[in-house]
N, C-alpha and C. Protein backbone atom coordinates (compact mmCIF):
# COMPACT_ATOMS: atom_id res chain seq x y z
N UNK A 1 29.11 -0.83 36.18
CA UNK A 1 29.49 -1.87 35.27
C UNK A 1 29.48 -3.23 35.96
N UNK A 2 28.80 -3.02 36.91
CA UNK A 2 28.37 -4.45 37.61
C UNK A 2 27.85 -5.37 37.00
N UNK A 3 27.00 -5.16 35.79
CA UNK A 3 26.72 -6.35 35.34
C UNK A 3 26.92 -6.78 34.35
N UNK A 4 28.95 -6.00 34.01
CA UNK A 4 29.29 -6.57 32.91
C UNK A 4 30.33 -7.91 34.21
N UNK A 5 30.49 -7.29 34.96
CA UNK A 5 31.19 -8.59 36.35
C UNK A 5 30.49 -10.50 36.59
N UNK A 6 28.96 -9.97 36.54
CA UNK A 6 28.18 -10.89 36.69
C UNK A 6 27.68 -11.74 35.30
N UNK A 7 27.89 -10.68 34.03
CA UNK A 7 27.63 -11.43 33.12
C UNK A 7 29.12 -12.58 32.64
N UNK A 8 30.17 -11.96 33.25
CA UNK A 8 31.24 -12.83 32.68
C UNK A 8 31.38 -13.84 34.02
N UNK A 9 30.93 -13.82 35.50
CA UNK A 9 30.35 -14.54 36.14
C UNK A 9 29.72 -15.81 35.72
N UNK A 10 28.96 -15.37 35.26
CA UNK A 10 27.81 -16.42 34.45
C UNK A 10 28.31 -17.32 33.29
N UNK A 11 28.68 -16.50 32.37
CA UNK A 11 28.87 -17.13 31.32
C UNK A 11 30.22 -18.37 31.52
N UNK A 12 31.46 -17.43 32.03
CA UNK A 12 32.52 -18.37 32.35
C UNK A 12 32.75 -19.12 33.71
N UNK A 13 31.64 -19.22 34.48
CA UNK A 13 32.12 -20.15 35.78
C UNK A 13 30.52 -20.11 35.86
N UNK A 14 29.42 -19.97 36.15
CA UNK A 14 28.05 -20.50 36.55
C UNK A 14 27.20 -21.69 35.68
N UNK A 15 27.65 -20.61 34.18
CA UNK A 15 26.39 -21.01 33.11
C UNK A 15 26.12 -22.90 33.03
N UNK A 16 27.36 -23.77 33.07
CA UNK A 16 27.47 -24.86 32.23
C UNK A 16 27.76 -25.65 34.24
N UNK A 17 28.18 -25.23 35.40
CA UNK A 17 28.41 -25.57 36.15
C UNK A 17 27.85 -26.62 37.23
N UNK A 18 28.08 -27.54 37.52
CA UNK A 18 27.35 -28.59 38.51
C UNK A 18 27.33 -28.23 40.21
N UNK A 19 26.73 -27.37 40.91
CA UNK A 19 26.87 -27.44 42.42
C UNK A 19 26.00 -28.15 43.14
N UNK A 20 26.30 -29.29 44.05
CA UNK A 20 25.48 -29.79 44.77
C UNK A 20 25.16 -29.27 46.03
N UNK A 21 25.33 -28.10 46.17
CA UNK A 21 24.99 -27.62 47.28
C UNK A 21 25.28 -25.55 47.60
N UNK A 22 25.10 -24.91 48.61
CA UNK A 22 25.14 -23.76 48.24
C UNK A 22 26.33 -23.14 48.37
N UNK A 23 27.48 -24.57 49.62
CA UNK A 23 29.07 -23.60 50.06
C UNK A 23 29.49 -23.48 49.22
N UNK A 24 29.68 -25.10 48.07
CA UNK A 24 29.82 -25.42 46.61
C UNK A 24 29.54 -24.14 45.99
N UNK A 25 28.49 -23.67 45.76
CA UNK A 25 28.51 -22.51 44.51
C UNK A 25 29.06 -21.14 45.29
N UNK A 26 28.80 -21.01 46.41
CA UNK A 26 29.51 -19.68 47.11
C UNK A 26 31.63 -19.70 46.94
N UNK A 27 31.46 -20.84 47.15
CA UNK A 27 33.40 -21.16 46.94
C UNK A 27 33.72 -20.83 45.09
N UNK A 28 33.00 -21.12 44.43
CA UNK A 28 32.83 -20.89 43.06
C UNK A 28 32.92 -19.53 42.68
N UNK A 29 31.79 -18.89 43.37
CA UNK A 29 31.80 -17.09 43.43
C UNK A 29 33.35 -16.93 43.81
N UNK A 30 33.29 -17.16 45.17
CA UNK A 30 34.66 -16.71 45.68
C UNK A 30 35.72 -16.34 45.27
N UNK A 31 36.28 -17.78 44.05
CA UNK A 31 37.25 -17.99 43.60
C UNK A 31 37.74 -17.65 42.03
N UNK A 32 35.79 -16.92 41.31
CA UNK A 32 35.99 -16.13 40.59
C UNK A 32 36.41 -15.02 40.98
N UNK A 33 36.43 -14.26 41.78
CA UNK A 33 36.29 -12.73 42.05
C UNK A 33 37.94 -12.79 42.80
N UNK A 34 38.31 -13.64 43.43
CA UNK A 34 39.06 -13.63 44.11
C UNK A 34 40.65 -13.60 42.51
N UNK A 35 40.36 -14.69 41.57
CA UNK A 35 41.34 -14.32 40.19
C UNK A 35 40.88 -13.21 39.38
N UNK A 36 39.60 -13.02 39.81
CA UNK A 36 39.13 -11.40 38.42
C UNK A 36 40.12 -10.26 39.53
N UNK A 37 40.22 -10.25 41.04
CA UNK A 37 41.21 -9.13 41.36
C UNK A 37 42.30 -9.58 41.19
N UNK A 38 43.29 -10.35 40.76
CA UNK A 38 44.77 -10.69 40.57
C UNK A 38 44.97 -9.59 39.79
N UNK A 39 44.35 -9.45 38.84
CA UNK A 39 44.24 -8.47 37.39
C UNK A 39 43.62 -7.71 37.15
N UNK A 40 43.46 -6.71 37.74
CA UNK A 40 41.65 -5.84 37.76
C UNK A 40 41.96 -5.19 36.97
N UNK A 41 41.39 -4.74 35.81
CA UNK A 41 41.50 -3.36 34.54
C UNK A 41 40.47 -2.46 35.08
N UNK A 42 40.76 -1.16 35.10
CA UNK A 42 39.50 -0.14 35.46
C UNK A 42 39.02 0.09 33.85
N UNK A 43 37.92 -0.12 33.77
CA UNK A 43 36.82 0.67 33.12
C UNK A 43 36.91 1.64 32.88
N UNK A 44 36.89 2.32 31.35
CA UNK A 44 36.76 3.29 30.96
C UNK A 44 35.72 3.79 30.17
N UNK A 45 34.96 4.58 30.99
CA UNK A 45 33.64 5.06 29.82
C UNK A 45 33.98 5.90 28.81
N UNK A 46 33.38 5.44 27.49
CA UNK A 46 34.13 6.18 26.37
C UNK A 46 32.83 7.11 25.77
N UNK A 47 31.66 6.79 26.44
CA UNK A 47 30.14 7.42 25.70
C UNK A 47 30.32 8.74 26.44
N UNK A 48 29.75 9.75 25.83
CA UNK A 48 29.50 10.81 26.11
C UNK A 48 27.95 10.95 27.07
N UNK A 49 28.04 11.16 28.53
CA UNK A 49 26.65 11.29 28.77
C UNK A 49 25.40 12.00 27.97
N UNK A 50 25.63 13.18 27.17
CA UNK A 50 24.28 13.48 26.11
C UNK A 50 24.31 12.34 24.87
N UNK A 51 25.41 11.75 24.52
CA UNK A 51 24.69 10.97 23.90
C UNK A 51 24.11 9.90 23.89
N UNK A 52 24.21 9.28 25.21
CA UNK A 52 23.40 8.55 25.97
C UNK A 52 22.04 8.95 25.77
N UNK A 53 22.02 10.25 26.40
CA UNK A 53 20.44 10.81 26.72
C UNK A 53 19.86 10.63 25.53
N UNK A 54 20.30 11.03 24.54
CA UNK A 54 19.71 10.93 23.24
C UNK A 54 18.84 10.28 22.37
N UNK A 55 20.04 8.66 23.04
CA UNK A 55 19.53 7.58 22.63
C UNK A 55 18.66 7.13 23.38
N UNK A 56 18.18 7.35 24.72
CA UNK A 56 16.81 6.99 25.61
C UNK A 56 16.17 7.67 24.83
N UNK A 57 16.40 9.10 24.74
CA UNK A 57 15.33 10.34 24.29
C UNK A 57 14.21 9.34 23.06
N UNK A 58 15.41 8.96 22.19
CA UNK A 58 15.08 8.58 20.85
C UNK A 58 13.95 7.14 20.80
N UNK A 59 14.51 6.35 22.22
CA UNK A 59 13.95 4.78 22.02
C UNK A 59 12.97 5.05 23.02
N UNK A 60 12.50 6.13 24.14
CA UNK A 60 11.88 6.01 24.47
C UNK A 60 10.37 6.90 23.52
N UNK A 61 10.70 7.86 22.50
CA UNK A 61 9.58 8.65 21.45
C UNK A 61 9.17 7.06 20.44
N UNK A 62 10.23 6.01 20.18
CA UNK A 62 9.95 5.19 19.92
C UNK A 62 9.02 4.23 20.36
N UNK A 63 9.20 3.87 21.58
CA UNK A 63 8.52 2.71 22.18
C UNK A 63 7.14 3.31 22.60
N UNK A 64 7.25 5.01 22.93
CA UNK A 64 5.40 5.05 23.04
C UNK A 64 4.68 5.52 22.18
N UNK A 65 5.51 5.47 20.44
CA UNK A 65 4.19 5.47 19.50
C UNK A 65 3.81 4.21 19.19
N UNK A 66 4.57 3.39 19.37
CA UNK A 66 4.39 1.54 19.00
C UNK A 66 3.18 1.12 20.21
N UNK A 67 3.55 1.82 21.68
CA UNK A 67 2.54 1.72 22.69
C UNK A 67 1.18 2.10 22.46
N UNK A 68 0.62 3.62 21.81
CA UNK A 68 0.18 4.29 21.17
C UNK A 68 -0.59 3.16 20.21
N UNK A 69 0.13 3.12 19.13
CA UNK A 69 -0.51 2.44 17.73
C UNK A 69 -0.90 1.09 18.39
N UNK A 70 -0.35 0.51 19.54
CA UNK A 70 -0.90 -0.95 19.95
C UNK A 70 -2.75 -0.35 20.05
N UNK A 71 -2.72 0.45 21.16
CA UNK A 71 -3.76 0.84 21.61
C UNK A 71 -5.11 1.02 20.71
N UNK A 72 -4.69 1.66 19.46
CA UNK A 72 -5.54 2.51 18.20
C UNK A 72 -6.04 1.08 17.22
């Protein structure tokens, strides 16, 4: 779930941000991660791994008849 970390990274401290330089944006990292642990919530996966599979199963029979019909 790393890149639900980096997407709230981004959005709330990178996206809109001014650094003139790289200590500047590394102190920025820092000092996100450093208040996201004050409070850390663990993650709970609530999906069932087969139904995960399922849904690849499903989007990937999807994406190679569309691949398929590109071809034809």
């Amino acid at each position: 779930m790393v890149e639900r970390l980096f997407r709230t990274l981004s959005t709330d401290r990178l996206k809109r941000g001014v650094f003139h330089n790289i200590p500047e944006l590394v102190a920025t990292i820092e000092d996100f991660i450093a208040k996201h642990n004050q409070n850390p919530k663990p993650f709970v996966w609530t999906a069932k791994a087969q139904d995960i599979l399922e849904k690849v199963i499903r989007a990937n029979r999807k994406l190679s008849s569309r691949k398929n019909d590109a071809l034809h």
